[in-house]
Protein backbone atom coordinates (compact mmCIF):
# COMPACT_ATOMS: atom_id res chain seq x y z
CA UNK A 1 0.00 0.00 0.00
CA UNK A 2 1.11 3.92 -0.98
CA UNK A 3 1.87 5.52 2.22
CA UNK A 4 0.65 9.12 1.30
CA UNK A 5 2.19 10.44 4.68
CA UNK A 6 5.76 9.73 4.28
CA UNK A 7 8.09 11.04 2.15
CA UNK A 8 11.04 9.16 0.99
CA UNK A 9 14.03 9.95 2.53
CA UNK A 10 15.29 12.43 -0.47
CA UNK A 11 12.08 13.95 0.81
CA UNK A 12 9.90 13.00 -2.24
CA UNK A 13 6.29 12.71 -2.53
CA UNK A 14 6.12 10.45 -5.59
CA UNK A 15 8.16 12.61 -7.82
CA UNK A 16 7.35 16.16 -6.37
CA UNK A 17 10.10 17.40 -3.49
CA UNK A 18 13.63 17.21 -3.27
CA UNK A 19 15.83 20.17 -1.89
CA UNK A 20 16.60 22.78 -4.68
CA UNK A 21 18.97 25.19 -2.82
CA UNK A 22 21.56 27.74 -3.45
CA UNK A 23 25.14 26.30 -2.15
CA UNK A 24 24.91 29.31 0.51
CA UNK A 25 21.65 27.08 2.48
CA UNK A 26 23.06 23.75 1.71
CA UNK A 27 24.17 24.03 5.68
CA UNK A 28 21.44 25.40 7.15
CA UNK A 29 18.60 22.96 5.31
CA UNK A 30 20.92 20.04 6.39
CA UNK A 31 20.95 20.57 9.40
CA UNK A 32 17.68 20.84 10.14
CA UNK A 33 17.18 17.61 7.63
CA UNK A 34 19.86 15.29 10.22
CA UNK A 35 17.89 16.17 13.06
CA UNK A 36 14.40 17.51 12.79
CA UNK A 37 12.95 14.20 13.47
CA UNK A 38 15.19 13.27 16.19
CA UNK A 39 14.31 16.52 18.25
CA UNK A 40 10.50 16.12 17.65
CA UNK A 41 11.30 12.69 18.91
CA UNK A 42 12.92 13.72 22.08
CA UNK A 43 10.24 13.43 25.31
CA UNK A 44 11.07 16.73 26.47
CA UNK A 45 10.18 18.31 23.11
CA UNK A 46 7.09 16.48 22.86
CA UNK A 47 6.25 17.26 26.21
CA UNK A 48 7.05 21.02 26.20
CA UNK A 49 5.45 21.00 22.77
CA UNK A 50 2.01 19.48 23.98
CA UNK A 51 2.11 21.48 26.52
CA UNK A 52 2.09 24.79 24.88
CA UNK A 53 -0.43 23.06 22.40
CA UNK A 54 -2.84 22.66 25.44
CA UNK A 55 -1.94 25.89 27.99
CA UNK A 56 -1.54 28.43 24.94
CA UNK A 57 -2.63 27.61 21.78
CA UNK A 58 -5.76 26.06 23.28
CA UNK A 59 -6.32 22.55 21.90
CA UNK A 60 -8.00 20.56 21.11
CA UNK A 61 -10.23 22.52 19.10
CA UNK A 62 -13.79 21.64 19.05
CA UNK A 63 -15.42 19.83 16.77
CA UNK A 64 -18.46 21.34 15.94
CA UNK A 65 -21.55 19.81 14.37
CA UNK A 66 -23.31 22.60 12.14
CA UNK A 67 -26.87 21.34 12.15
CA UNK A 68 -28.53 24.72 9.94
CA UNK A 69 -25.70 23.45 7.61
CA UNK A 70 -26.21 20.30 8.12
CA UNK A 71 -30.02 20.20 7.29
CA UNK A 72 -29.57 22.46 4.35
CA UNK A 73 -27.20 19.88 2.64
CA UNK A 74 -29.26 16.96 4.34
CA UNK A 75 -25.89 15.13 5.30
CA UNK A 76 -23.88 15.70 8.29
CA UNK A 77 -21.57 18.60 8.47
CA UNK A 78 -18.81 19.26 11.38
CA UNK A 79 -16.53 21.59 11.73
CA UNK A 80 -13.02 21.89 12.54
CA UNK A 81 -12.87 24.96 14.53
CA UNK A 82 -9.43 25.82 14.08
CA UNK A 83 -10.35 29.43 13.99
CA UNK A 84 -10.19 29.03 18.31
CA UNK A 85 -6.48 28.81 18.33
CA UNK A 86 -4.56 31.51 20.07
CA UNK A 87 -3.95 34.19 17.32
CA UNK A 88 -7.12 33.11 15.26
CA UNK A 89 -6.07 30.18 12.93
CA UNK A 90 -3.97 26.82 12.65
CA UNK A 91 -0.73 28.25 11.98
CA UNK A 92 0.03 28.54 15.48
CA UNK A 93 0.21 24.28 15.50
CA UNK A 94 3.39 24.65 13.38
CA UNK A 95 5.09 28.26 14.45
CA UNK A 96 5.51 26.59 18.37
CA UNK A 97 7.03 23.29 17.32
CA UNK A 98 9.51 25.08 14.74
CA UNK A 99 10.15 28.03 17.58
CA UNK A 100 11.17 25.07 19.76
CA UNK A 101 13.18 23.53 16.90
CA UNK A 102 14.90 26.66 16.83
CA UNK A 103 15.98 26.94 20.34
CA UNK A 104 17.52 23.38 20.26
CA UNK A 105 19.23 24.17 16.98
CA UNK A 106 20.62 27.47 19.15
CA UNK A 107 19.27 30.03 16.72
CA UNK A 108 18.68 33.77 18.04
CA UNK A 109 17.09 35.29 14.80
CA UNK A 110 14.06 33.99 13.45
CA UNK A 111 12.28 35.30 10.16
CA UNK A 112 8.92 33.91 7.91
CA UNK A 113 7.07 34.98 5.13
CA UNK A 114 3.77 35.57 5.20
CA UNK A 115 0.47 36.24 2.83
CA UNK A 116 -2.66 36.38 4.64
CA UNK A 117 -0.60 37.31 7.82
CA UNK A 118 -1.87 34.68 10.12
CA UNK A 119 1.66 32.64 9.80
CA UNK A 120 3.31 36.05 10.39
CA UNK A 121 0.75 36.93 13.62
CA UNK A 122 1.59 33.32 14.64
CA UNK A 123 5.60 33.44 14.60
CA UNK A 124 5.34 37.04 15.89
CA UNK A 125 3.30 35.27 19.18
CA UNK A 126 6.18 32.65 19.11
CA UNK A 127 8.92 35.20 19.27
CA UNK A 128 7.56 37.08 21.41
CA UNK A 129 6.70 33.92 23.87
CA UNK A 130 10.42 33.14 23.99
CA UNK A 131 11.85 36.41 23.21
CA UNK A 132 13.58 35.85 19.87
CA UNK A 133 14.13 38.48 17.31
CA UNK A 134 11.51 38.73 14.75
CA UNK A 135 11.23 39.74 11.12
CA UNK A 136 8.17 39.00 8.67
CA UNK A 137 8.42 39.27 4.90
CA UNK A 138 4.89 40.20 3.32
CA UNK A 139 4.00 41.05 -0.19
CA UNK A 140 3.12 45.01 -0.14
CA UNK A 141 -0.02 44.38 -1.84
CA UNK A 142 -1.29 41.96 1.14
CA UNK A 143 0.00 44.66 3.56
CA UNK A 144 -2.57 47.00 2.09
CA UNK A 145 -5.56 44.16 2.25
CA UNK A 146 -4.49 42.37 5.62
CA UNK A 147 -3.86 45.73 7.64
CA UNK A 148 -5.34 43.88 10.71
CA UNK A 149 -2.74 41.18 10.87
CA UNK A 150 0.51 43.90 10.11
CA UNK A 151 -0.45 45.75 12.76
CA UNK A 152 -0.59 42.64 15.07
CA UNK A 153 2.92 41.67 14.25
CA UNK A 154 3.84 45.34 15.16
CA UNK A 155 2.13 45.53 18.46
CA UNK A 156 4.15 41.79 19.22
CA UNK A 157 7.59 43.04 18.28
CA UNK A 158 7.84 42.02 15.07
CA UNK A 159 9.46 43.75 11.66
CA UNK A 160 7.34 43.73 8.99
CA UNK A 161 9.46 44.41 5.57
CA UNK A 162 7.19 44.75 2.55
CA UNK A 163 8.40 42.51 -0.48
CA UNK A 164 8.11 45.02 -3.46
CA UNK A 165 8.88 42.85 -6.28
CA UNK A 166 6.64 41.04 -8.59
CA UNK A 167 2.97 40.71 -8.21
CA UNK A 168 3.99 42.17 -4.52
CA UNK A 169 2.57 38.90 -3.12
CA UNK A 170 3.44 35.62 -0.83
CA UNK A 171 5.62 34.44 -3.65
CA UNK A 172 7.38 37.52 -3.61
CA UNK A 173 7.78 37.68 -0.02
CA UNK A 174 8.61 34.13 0.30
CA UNK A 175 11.79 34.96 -2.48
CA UNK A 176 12.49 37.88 0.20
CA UNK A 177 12.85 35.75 3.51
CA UNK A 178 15.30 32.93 1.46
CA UNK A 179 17.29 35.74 0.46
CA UNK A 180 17.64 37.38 3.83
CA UNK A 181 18.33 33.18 4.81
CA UNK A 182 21.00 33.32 2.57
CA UNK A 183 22.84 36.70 4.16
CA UNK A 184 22.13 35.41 7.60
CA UNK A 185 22.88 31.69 7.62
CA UNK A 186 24.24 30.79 11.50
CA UNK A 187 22.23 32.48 13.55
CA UNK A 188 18.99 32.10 11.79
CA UNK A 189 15.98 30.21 11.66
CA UNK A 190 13.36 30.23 8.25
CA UNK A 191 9.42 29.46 9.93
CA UNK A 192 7.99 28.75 6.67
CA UNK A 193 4.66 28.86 7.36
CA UNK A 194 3.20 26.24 4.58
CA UNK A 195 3.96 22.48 3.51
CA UNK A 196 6.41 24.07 0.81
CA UNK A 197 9.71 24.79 0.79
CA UNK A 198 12.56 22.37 0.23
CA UNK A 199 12.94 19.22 1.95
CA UNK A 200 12.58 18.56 5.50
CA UNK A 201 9.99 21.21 5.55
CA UNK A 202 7.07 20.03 3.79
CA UNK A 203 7.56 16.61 5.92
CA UNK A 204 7.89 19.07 9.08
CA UNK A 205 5.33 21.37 8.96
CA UNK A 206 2.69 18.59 7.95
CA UNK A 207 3.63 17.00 11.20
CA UNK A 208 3.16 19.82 13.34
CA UNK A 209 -0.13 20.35 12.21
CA UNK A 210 -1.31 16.79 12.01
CA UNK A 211 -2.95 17.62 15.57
CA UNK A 212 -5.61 18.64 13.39
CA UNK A 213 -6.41 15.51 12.28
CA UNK A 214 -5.41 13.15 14.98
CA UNK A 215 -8.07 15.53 17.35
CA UNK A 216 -10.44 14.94 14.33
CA UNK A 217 -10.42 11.06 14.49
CA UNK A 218 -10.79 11.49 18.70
CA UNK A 219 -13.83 13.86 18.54
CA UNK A 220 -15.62 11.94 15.63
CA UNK A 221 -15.42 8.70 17.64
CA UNK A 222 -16.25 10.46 20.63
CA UNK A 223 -19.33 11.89 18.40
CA UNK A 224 -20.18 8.84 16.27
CA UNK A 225 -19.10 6.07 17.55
CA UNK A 226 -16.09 5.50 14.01
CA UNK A 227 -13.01 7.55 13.79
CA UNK A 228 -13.69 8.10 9.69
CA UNK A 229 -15.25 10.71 8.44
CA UNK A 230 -16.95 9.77 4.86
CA UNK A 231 -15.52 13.48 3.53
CA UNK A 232 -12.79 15.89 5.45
CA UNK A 233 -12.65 19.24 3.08
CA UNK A 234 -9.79 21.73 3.35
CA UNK A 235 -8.50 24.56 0.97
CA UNK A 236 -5.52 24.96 -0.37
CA UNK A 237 -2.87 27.34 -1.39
CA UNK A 238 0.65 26.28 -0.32
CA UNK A 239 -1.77 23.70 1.73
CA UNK A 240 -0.47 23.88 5.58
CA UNK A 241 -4.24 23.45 7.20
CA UNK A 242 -5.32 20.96 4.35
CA UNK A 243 -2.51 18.91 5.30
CA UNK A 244 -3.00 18.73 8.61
CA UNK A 245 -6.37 18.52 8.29
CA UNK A 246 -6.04 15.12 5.75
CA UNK A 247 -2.55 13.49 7.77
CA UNK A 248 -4.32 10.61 9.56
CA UNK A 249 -7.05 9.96 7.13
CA UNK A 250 -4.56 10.11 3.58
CA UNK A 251 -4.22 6.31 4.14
CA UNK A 252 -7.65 5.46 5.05
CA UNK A 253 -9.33 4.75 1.46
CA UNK A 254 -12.68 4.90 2.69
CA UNK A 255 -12.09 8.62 3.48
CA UNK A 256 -12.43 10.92 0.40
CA UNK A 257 -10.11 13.76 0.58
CA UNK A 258 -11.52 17.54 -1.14
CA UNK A 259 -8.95 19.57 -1.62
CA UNK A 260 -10.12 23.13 -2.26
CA UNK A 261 -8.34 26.12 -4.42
CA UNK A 262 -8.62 29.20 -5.54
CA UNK A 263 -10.26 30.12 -9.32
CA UNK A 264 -9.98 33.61 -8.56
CA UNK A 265 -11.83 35.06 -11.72
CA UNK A 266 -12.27 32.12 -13.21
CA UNK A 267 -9.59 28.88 -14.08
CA UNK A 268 -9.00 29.78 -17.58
CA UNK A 269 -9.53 33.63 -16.76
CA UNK A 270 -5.90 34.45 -16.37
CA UNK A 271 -6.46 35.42 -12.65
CA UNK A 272 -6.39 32.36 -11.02
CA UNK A 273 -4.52 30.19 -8.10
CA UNK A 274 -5.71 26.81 -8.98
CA UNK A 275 -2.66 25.28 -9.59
CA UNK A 276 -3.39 21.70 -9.69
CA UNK A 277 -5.80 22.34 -12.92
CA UNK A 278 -3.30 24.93 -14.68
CA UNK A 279 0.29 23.51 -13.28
CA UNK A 280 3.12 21.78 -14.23
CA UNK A 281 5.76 20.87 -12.73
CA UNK A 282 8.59 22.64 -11.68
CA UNK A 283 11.06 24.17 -9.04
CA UNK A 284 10.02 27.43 -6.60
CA UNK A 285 11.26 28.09 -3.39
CA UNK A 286 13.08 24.93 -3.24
CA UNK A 287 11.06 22.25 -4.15
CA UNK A 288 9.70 20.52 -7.32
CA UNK A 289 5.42 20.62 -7.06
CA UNK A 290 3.26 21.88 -9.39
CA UNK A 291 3.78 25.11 -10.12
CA UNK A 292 1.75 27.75 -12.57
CA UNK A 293 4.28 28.46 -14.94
CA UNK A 294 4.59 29.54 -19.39
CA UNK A 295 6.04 27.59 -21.76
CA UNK A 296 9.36 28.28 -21.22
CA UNK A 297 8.96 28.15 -17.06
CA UNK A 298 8.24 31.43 -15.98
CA UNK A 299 5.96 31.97 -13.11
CA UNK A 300 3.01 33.16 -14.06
CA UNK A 301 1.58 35.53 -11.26
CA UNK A 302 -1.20 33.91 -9.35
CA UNK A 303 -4.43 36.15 -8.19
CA UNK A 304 -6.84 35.29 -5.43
CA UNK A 305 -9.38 37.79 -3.25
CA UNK A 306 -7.40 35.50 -0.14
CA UNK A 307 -4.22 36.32 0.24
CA UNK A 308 -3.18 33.18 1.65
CA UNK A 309 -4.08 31.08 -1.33
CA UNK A 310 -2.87 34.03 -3.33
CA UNK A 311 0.47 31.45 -4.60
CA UNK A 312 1.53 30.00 -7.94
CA UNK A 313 2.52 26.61 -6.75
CA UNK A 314 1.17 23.57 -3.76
CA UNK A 315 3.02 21.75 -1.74
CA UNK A 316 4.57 18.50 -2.65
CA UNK A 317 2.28 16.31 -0.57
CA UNK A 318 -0.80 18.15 -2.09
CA UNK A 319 1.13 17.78 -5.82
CA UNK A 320 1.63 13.77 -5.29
CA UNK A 321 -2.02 13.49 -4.00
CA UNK A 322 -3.36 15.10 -6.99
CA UNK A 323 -1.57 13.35 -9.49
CA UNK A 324 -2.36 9.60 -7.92
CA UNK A 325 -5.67 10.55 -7.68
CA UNK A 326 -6.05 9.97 -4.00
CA UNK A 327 -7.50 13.46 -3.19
CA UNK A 328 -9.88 15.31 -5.15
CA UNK A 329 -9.10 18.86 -6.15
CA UNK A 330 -12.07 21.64 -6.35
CA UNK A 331 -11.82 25.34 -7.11
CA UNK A 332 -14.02 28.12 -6.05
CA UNK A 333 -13.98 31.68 -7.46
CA UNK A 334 -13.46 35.01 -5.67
CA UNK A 335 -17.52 35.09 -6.27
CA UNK A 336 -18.28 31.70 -4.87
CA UNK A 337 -16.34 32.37 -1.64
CA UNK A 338 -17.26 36.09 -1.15
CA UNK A 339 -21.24 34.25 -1.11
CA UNK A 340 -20.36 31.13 0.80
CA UNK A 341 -18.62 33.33 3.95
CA UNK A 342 -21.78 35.55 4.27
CA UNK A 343 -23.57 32.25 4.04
CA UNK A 344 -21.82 30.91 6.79
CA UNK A 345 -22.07 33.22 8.94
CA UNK A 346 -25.63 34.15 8.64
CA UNK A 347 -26.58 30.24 9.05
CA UNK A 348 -23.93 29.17 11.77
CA UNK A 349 -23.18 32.62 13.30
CA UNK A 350 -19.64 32.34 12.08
CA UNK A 351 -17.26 34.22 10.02
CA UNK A 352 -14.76 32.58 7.96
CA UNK A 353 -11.76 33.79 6.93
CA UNK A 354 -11.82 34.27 3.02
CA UNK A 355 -9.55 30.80 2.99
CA UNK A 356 -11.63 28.97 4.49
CA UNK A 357 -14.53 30.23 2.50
CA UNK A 358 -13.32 28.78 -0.37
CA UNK A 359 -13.95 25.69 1.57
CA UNK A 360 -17.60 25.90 2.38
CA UNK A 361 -18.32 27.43 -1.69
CA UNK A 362 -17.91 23.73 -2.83
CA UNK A 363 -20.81 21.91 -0.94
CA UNK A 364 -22.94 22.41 -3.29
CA UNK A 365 -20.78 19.97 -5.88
CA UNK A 366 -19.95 17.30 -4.13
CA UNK A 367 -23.58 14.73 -4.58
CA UNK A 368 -23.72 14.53 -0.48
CA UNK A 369 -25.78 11.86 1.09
CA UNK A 370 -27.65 11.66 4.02
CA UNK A 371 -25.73 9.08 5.33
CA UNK A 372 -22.26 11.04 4.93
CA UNK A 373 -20.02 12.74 7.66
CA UNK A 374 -18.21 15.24 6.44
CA UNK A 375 -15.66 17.31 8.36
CA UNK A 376 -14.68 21.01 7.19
CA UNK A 377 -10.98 22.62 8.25
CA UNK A 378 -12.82 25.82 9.58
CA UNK A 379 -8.59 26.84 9.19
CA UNK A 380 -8.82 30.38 10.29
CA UNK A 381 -11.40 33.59 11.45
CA UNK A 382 -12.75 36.29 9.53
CA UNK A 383 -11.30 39.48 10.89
CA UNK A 384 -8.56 40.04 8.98
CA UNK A 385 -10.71 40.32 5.95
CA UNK A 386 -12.93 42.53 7.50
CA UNK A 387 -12.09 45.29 5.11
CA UNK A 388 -12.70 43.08 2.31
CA UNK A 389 -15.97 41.78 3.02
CA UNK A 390 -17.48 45.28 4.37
CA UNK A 391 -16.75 46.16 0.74
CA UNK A 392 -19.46 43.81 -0.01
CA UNK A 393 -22.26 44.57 2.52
């Protein structure tokens, strides 16, 4: 049987992965490669890691069964509520296990790139927790849409520095923060914030958040008497909450995993972010995925009313698991997920973040039955897009 979870030890996902570095990071990425999994494996990080998980992120998040939801789609709908974490979505799971990476690998400088801002908010909290420097790279154009979340980073210590390259987006910041890696190689630390990246990152950052789905399998048998879900449904961009949200179910074959991106104005419109319908594959950021690319392997600029699945590419795990076929991959337009996060929160008195709305928009598609369970990765809140929706109301 495929194991979906596992990488090889090249860190491949089928034939998506792999470490494509400049010579400059060769040490650094190394490094953390020989002993990542040896530290998570130590019973003082796992302790001091669960603990935090518990006492300051505040997990387990509840699973919560949306019955005005529910009845509307005459199935059974829960939700994830991931959007209760400390800081307001699940990129908290993965910014306190790499902080404590950090610290054993004796860094003093730590610095991430961020899109929607909620990874940036989340290492900000982290640095701030154990006092570590702090600088987030962040596209200028989502420092204009997620205002919120820069100001957050601010009030926590952080320096923001506004990528101005490009489309002025996560890709662009994300080329920022490796290049600042590459000036600053001994003393610091990279918190990528998604399962991309070269290898041991995707493989890392999956595993931090897999408390997602091992708190999923708990609740449901808590709830229903089975662990399995018949559907869990996640979006995607780089695909950090979707992974974490599918880990313990990618081997279960009776579970069918939706994968959901981002159409933007359409697939074929030329402003898009579903990558798994319009990619091929290539090498960004230090990894081979699927990536949205021309002929002659240019990256063509992504677009996406979220700024979090505002990225040309997906992460490797997502990449393999679209081209076996084991998940399904979905898109839902700027349109679709504007409606479906004022549909949520009029029905179940909550508001999404525009991620996660992309999430909810593709219900309507998927045939449910009556006798299905089917868990959504509620992966973050809607404040930070505040100024988006009220543009809308």
């Amino acid at each position: 049987m495929i194991d979906y979870q596992q990488p090889s030890v090249q860190g491949y996902y089928g034939q998506f992965g792999g470490a494509y570095i400049p010579e400059m990071l060769h040490g650094n990425v190394e490094e953390l490669r020989q002993q990542y999994l040896s530290i998570m494996r130590e019973p003082s990080f796992i302790e001091e890691f669960e603990a935090l998980l518990k006492d300051y992120v505040g997990r387990p998040t509840p699973l919560f069964l949306a019955e005005r939801l529910s009845a509307e789609f005459n199935t059974t709908i829960y939700l994830k509520r991931e959007d209760l974490c400390h800081t307001g979505a699940h990129k908290i799971n993965n910014t306190i296990g790499q902080i404590l990476l950090a610290a054993r690998l004796g860094k003093t400088r730590i610095i991430a790139e961020t899109g929607a801002g909620q990874h940036g908010v989340a290492t900000a909290t982290v640095c701030a927790l154990k006092g570590l420097s702090c600088i987030v790279y962040m596209g200028e154009k989502d420092i204009e849409r997620q205002a919120p979340n820069v100001a957050r980073m601010k009030m926590l210590g952080a320096t923001v520095v506004p990528a101005t390259s490009g489309s002025k987006t996560l890709k662009d910041a994300t080329n920022e923060a490796i290049r600042d890696w590459i000036n600053h190689p001994n003393d610091t630390h990279y918190i990528i914030g998604s399962v991309v990246g070269p290898h041991p990152y995707p493989d890392m950052v999956a595993k931090f958040q897999s408390v997602i789905s091992k708190e999923i399998r708990i609740q449901l048998k808590e709830k229903t008497g089975s662990e399995l879900p018949t559907h869990v449904i996640a979006c995607v961009g780089g695909g950090s909450n979707a992974a974490g949200a599918f880990y313990h179910f990618l081997n279960e074959s009776l579970v069918k995993i939706i994968a959901v991106e981002a159409a933007g104005h359409g697939v074929n419109s030329g402003m898009s972010a579903a990558t798994s319908q319009l990619g091929k594959p290539g090498i960004l950021h230090g990894s081979k995925s699927l990536l949205m690319q021309t002929a002659d392997g240019q990256v063509v600029e992504p677009h996406s009313i979220s700024a979090g699945l505002d990225y040309p590419g997906i992460g490797p795990l997502h990449a393999n698991l679209f081209e076996s076929g084991r998940a399904t991959f979905l898109s839902a337009t700027d349109e679709e997920a504007l409606d479906a996060a004022f549909h949520i929160s009029k029905t179940e008195g909550i508001i999404p973040a525009l991620e996660t709305a992309h999430a909810f928009a593709v219900l309507g598609k998927l045939n449910l039955k009556k006798s299905d369970v089917v868990v959504i990765c509620l992966s973050g809140r809607g404040d930070k897009d505040l100024a988006t929706y009220m543009n809308y109301l």
